[in-house]
PDB file of N, CA and C in Angstrom:
ATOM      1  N   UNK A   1     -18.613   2.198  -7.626  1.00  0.00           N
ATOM      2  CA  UNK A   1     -17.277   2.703  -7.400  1.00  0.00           C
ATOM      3  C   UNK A   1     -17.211   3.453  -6.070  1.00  0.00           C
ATOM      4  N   UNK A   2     -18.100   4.303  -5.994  1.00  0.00           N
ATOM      5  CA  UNK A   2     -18.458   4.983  -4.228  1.00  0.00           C
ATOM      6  C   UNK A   2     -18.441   3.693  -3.285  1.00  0.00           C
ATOM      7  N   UNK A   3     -18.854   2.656  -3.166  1.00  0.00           N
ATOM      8  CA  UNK A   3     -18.487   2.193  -2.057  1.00  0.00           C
ATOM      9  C   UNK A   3     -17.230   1.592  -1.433  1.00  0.00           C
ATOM     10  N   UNK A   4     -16.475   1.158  -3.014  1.00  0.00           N
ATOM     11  CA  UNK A   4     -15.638   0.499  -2.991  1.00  0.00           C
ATOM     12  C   UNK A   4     -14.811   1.563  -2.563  1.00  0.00           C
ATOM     13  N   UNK A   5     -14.499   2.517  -2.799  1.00  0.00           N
ATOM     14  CA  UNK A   5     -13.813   3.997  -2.509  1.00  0.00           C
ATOM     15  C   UNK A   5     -13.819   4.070  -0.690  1.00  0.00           C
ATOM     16  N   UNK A   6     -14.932   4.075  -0.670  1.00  0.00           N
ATOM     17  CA  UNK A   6     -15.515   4.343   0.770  1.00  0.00           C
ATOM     18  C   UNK A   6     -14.808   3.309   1.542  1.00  0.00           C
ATOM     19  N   UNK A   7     -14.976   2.073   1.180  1.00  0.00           N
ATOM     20  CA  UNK A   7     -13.888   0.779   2.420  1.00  0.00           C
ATOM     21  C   UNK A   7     -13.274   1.084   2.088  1.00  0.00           C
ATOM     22  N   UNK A   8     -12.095   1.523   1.106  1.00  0.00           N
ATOM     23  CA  UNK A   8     -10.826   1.459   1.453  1.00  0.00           C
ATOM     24  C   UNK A   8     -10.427   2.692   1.734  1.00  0.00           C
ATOM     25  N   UNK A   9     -10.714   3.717   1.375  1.00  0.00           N
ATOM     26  CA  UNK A   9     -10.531   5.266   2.392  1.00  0.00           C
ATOM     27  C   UNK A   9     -11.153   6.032   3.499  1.00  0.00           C
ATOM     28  N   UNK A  10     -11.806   5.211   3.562  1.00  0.00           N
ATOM     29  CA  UNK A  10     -12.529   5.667   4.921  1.00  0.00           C
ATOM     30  C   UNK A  10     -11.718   5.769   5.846  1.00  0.00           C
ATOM     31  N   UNK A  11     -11.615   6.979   7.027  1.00  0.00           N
ATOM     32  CA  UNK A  11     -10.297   7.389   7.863  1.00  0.00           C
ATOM     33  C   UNK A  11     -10.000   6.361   9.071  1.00  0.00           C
ATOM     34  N   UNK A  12      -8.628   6.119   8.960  1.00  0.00           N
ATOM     35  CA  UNK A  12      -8.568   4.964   9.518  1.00  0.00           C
ATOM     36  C   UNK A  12      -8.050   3.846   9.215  1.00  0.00           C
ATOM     37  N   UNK A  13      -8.347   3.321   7.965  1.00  0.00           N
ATOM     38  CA  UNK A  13      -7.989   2.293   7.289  1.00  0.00           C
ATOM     39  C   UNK A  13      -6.740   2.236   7.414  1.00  0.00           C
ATOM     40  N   UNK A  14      -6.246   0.913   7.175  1.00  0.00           N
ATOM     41  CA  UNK A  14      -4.889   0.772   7.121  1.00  0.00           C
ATOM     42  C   UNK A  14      -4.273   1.535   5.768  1.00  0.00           C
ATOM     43  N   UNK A  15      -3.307   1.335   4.917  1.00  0.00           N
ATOM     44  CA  UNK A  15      -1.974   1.492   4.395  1.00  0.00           C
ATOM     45  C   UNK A  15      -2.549   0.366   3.338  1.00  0.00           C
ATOM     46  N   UNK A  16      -2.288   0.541   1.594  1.00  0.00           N
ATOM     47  CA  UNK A  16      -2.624  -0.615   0.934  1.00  0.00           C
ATOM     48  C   UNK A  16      -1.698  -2.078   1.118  1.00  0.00           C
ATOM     49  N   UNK A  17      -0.236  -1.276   2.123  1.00  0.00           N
ATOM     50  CA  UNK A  17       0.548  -2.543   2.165  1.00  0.00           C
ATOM     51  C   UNK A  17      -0.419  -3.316   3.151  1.00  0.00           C
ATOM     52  N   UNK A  18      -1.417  -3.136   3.900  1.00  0.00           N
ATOM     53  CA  UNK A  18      -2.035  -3.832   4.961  1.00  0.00           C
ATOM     54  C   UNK A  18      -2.932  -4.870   3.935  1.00  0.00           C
ATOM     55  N   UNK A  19      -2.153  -6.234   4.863  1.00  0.00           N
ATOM     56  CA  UNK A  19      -3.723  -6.828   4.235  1.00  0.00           C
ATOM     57  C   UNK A  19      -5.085  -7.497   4.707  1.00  0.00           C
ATOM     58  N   UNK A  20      -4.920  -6.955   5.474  1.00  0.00           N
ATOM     59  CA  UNK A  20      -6.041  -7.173   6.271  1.00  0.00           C
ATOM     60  C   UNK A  20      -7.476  -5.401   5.756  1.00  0.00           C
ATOM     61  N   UNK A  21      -8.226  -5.558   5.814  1.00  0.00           N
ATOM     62  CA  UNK A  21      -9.530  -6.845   5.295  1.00  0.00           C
ATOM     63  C   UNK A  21      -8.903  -6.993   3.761  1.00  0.00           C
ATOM     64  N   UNK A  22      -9.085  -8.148   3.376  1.00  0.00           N
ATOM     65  CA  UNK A  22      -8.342  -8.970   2.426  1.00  0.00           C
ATOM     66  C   UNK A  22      -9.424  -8.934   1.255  1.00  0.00           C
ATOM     67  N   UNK A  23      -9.148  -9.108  -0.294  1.00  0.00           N
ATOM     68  CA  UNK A  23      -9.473  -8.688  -1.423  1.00  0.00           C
ATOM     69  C   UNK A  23     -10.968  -9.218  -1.019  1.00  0.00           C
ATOM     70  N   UNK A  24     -11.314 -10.667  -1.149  1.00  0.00           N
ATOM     71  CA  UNK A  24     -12.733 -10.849  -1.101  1.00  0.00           C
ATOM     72  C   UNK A  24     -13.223 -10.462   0.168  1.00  0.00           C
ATOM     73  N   UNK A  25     -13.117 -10.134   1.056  1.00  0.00           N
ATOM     74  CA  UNK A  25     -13.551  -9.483   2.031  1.00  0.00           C
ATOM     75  C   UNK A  25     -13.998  -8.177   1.636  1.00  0.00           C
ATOM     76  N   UNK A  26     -13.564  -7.303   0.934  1.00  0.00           N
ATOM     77  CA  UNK A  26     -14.151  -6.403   0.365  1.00  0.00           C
ATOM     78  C   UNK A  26     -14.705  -6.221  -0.838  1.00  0.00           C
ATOM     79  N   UNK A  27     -14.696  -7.211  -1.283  1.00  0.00           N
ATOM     80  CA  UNK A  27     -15.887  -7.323  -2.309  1.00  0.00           C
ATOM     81  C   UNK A  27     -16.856  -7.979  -1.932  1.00  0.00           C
ATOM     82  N   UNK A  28     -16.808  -9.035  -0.769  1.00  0.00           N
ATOM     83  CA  UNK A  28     -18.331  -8.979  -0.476  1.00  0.00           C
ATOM     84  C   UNK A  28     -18.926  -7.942   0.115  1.00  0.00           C
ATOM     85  N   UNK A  29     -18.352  -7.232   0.777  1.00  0.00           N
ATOM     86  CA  UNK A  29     -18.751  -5.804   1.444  1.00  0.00           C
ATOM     87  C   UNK A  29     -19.585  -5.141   0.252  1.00  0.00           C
ATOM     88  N   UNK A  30     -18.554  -4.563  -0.932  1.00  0.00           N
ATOM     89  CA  UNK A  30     -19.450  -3.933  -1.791  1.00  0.00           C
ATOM     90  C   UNK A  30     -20.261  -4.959  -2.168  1.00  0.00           C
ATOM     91  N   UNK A  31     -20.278  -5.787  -2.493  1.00  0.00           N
ATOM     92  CA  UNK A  31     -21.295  -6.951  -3.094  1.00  0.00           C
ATOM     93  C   UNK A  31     -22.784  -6.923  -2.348  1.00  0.00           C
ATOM     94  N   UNK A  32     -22.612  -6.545  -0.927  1.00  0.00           N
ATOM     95  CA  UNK A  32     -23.634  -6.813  -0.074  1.00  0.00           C
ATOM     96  C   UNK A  32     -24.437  -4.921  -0.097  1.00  0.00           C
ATOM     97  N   UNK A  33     -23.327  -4.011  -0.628  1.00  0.00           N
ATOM     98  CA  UNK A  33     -24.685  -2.610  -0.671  1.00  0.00           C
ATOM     99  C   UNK A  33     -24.975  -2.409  -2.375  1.00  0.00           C
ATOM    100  N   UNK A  34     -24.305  -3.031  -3.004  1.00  0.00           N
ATOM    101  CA  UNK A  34     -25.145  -2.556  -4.231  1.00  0.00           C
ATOM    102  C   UNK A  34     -25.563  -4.030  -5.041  1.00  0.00           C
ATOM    103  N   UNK A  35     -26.510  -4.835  -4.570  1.00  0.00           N
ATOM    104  CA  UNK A  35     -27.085  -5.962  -5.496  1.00  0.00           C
ATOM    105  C   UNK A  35     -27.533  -5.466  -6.382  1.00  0.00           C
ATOM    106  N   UNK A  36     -27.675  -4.704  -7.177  1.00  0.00           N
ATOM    107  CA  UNK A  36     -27.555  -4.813  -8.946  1.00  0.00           C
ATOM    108  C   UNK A  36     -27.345  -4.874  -9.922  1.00  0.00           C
ATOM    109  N   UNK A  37     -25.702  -4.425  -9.242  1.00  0.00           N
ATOM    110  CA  UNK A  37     -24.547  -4.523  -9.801  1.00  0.00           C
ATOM    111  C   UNK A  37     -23.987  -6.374 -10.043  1.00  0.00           C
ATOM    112  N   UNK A  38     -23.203  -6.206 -10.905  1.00  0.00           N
ATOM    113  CA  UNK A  38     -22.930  -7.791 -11.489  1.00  0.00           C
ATOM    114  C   UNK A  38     -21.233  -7.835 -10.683  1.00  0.00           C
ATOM    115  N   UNK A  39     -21.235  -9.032 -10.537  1.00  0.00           N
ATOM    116  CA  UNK A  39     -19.868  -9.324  -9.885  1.00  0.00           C
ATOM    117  C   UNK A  39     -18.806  -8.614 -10.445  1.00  0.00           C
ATOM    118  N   UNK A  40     -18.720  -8.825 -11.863  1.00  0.00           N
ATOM    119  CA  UNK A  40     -17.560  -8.432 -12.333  1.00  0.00           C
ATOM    120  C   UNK A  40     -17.206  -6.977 -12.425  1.00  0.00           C
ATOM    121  N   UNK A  41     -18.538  -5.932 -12.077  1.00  0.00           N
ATOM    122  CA  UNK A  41     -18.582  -4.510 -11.864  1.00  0.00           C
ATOM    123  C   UNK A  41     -17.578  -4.221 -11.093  1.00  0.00           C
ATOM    124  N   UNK A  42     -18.041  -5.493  -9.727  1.00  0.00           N
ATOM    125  CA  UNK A  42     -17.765  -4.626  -8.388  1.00  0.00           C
ATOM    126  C   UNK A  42     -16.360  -5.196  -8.435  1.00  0.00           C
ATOM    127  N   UNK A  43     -16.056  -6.460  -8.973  1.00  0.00           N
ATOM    128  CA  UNK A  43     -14.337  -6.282  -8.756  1.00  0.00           C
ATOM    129  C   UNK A  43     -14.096  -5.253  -9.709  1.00  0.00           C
ATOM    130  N   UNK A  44     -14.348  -4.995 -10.837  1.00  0.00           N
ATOM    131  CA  UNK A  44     -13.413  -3.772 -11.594  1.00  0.00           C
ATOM    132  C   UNK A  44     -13.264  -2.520 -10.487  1.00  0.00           C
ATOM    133  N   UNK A  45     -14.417  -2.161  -9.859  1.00  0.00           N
ATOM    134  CA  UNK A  45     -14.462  -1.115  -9.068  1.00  0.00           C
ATOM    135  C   UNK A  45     -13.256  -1.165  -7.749  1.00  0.00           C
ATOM    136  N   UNK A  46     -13.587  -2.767  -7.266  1.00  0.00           N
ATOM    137  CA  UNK A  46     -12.032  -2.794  -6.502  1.00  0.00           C
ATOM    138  C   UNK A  46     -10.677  -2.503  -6.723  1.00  0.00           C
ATOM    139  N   UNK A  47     -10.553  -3.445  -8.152  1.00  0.00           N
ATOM    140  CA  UNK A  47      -9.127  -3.185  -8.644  1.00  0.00           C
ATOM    141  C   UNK A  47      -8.756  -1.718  -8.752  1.00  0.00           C
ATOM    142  N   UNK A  48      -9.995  -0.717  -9.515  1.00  0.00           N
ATOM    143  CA  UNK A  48      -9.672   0.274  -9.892  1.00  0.00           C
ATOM    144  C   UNK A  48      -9.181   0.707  -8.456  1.00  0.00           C
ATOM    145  N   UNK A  49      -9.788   0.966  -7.587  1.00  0.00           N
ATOM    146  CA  UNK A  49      -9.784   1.631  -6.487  1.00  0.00           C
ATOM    147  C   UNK A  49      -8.206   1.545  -5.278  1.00  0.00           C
ATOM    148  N   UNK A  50      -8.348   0.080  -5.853  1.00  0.00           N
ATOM    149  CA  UNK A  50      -7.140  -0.514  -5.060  1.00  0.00           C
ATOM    150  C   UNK A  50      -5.684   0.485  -5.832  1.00  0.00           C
ATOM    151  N   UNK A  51      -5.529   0.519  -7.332  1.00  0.00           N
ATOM    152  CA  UNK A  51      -4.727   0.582  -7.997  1.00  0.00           C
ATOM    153  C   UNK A  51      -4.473   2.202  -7.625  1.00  0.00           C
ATOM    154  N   UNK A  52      -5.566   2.915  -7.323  1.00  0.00           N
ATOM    155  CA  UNK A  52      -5.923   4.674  -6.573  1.00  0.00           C
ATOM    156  C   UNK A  52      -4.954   4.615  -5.188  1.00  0.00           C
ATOM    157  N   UNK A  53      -5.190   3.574  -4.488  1.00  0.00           N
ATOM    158  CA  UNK A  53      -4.105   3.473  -3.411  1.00  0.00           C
ATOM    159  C   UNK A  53      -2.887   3.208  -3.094  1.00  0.00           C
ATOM    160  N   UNK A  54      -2.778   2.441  -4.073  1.00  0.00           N
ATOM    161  CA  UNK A  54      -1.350   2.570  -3.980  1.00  0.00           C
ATOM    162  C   UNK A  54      -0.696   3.515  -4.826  1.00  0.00           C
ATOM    163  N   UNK A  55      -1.636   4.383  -5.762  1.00  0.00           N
ATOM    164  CA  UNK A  55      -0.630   5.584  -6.731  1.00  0.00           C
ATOM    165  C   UNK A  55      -0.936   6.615  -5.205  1.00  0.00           C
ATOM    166  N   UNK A  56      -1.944   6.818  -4.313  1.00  0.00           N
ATOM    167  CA  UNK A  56      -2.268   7.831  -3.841  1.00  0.00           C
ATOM    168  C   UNK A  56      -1.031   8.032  -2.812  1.00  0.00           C
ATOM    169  N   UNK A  57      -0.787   6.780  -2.131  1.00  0.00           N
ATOM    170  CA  UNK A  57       0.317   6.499  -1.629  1.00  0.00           C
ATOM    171  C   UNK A  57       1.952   6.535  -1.529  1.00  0.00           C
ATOM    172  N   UNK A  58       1.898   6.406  -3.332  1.00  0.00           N
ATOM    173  CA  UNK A  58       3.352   6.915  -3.854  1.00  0.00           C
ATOM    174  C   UNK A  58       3.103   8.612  -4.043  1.00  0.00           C
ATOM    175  N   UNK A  59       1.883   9.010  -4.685  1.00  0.00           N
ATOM    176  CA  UNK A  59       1.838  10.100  -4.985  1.00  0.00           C
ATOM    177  C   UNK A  59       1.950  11.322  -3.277  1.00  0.00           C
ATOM    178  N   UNK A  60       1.387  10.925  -2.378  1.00  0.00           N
ATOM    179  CA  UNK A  60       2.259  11.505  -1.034  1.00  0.00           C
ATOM    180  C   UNK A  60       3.204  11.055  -0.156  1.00  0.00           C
ATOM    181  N   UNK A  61       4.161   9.929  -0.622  1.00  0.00           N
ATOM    182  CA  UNK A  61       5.581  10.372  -0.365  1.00  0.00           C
ATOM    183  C   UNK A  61       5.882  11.018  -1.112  1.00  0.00           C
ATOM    184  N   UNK A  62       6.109  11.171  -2.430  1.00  0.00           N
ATOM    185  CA  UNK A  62       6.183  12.414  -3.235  1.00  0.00           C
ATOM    186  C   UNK A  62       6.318  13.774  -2.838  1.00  0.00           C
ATOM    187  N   UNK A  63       5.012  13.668  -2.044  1.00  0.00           N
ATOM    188  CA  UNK A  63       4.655  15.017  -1.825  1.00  0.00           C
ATOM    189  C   UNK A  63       5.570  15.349  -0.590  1.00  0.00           C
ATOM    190  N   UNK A  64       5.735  14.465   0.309  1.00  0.00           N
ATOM    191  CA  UNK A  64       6.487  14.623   1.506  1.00  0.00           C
ATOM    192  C   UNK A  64       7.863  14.819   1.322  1.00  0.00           C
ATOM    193  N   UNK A  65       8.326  14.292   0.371  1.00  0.00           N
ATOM    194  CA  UNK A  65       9.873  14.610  -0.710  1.00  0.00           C
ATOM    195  C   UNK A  65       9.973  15.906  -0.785  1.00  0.00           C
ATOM    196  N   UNK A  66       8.668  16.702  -0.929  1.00  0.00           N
ATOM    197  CA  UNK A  66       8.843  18.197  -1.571  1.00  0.00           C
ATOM    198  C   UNK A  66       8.831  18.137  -2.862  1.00  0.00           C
ATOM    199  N   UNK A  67       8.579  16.956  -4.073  1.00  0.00           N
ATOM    200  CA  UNK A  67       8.959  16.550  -5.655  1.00  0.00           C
ATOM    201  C   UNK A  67       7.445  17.959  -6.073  1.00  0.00           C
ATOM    202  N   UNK A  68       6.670  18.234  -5.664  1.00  0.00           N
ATOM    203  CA  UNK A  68       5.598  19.134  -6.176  1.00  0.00           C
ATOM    204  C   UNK A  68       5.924  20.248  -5.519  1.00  0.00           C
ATOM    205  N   UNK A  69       6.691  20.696  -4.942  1.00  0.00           N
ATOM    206  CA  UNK A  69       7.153  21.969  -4.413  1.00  0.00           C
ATOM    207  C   UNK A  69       6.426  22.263  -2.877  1.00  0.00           C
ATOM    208  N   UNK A  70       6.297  23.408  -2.531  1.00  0.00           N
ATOM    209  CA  UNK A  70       5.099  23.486  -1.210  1.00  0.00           C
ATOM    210  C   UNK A  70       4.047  24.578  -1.054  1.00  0.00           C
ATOM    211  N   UNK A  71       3.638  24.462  -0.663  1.00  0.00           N
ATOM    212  CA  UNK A  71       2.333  25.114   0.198  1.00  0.00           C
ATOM    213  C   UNK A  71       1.082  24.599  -0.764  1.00  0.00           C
ATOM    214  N   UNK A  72       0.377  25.496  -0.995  1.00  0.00           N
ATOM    215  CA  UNK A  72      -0.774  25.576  -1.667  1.00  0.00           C
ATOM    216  C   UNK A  72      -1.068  24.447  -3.061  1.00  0.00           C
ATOM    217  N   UNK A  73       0.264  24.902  -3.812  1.00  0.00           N
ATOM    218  CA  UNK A  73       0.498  24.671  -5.099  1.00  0.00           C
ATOM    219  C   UNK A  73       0.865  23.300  -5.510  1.00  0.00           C
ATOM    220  N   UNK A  74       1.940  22.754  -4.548  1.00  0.00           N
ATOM    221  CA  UNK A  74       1.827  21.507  -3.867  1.00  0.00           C
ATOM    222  C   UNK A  74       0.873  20.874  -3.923  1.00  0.00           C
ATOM    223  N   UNK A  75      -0.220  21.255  -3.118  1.00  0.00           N
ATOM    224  CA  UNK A  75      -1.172  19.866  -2.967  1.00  0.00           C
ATOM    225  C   UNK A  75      -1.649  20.030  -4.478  1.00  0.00           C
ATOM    226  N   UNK A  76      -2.338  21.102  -5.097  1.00  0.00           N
ATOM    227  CA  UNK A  76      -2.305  21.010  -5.997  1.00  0.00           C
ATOM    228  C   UNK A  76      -2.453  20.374  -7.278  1.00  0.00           C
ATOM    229  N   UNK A  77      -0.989  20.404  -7.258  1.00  0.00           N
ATOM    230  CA  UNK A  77       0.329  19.525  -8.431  1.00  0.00           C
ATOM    231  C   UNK A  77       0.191  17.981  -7.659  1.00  0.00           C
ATOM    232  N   UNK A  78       0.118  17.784  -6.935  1.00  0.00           N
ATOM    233  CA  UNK A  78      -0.434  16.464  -6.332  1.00  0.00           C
ATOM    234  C   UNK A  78      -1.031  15.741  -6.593  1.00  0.00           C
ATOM    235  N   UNK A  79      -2.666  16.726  -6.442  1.00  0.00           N
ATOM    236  CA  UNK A  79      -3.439  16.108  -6.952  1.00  0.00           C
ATOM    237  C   UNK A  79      -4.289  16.160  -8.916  1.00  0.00           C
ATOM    238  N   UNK A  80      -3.530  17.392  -9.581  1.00  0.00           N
ATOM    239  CA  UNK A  80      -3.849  17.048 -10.755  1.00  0.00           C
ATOM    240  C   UNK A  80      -2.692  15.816 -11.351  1.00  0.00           C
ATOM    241  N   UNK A  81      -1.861  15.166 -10.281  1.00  0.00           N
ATOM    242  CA  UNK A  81      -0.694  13.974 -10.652  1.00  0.00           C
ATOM    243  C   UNK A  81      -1.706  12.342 -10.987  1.00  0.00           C
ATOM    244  N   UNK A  82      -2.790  12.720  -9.599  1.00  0.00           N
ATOM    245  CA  UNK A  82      -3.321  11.867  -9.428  1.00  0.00           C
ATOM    246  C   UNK A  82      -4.685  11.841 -10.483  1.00  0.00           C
ATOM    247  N   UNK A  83      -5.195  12.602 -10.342  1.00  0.00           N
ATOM    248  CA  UNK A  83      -6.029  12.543 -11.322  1.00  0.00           C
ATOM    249  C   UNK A  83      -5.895  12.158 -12.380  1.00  0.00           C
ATOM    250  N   UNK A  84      -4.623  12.271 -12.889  1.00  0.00           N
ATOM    251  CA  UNK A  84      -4.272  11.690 -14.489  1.00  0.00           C
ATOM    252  C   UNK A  84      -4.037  10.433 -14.373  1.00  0.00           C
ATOM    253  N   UNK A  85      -3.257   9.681 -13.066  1.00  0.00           N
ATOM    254  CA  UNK A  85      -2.962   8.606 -13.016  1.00  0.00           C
ATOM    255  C   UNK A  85      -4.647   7.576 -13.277  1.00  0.00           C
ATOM    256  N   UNK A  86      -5.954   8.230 -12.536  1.00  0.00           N
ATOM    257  CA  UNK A  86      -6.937   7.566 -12.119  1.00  0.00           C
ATOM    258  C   UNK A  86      -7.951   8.740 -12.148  1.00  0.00           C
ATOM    259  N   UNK A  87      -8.373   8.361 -13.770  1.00  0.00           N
ATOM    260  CA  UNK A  87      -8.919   9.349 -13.708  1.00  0.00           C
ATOM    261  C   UNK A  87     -10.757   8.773 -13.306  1.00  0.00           C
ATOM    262  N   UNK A  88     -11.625   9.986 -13.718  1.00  0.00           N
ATOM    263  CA  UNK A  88     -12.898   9.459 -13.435  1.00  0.00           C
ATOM    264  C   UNK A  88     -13.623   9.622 -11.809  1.00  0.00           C
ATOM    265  N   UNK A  89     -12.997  10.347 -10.539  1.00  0.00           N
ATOM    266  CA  UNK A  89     -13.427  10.696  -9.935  1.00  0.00           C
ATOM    267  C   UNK A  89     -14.113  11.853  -9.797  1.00  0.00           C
ATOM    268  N   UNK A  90     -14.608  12.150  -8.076  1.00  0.00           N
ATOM    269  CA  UNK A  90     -15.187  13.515  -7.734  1.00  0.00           C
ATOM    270  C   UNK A  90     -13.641  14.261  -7.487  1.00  0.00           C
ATOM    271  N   UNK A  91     -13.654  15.746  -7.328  1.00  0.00           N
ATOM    272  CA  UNK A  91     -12.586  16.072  -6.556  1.00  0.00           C
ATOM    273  C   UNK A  91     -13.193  15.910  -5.525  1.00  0.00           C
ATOM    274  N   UNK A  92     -14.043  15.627  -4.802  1.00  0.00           N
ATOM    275  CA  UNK A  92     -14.292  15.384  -3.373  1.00  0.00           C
ATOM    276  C   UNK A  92     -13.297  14.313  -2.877  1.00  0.00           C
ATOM    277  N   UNK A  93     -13.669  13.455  -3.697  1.00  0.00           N
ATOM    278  CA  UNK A  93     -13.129  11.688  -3.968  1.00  0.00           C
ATOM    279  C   UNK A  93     -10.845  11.977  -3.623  1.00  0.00           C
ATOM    280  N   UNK A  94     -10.699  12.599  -4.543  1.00  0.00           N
ATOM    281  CA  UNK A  94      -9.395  12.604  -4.808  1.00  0.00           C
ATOM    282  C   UNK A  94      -9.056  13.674  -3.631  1.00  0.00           C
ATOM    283  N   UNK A  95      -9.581  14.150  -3.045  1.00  0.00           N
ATOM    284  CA  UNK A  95      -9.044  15.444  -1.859  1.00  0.00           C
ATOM    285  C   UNK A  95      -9.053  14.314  -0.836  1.00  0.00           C
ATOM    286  N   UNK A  96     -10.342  13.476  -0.808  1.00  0.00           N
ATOM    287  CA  UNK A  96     -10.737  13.014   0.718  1.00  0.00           C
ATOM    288  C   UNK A  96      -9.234  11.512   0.223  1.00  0.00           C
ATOM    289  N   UNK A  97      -8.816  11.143  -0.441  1.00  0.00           N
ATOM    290  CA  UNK A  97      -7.770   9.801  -1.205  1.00  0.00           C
ATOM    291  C   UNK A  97      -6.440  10.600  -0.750  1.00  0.00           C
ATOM    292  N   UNK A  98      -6.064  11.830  -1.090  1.00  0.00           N
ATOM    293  CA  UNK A  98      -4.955  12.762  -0.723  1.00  0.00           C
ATOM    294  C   UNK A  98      -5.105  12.897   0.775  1.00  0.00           C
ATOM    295  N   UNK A  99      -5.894  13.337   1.441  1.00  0.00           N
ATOM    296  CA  UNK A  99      -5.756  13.215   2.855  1.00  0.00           C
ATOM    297  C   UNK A  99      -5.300  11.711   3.217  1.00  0.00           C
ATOM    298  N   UNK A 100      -5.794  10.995   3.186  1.00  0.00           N
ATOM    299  CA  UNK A 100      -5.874   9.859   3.815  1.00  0.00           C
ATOM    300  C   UNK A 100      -4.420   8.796   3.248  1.00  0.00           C
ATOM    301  N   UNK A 101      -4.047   9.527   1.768  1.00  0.00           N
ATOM    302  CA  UNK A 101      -2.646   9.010   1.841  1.00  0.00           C
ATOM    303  C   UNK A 101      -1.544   9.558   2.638  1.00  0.00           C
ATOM    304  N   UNK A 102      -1.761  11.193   2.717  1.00  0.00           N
ATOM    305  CA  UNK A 102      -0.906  11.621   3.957  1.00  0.00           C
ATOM    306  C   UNK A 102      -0.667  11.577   4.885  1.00  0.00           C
ATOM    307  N   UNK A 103      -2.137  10.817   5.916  1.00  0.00           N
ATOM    308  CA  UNK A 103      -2.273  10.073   7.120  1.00  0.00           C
ATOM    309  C   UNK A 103      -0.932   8.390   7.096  1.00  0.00           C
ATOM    310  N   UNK A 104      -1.547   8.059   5.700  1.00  0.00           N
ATOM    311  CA  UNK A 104      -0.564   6.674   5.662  1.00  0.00           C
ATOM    312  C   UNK A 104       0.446   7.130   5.625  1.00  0.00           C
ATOM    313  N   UNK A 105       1.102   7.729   4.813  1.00  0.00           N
ATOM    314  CA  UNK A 105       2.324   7.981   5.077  1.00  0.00           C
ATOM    315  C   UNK A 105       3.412   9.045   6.095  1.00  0.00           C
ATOM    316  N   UNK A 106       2.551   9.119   6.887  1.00  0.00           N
ATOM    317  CA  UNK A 106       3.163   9.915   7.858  1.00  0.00           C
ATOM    318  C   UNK A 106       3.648   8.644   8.967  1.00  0.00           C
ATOM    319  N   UNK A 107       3.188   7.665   9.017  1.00  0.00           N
ATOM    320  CA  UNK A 107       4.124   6.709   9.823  1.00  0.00           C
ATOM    321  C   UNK A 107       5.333   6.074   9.489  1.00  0.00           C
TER     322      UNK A 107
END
């Protein structure tokens, strides 16, 4: 699940509307750092991950709405939104997913 996390949030990346690098393109990616894992792992790990981006995505326009209020408490309410949506991460995971949806959606 860490790697699959890692291509698609790593800073930089496009927007999940992007489709470029394209579904099997990133599963051979993860496919190629964890061989022990069984195929069908590493797509669950995609889908899951994929499905993280586009809530992470709705979940900061949201935030850019002001719908969680502001400052502190905000990010917050943000991110215990997200967590429920997808659950099973680090908060490292879901802070570094919250940044990087606010990057996307700031264009």
């Amino acid at each position: 699940m860490t790697i699959a996390f890692d291509l698609i949030f790593r800073q930089g990346r496009s927007p999940p509307s992007c489709p470029v690098p394209d579904d099997m393109d990133l599963l051979n990616r993860i496919r190629d750092k964890v061989h022990n894992e069984s195929p069908a792992m590493c797509r669950d790990a995609l889908i899951r991950i994929q499905r993280l981006s586009h809530d992470v995505y709705d979940i900061c326009n949201a935030f850019r709405e002001g719908e969680y209020g502001s400052g502190d408490e905000a990010i917050e309410a943000a991110l215990v939104i997200l967590r429920k949506k997808c659950p099973g991460l680090s908060d490292e995971q879901y802070r570094k997913a919250f940044a990087v949806g606010m990057m996307w959606t700031a264009f």
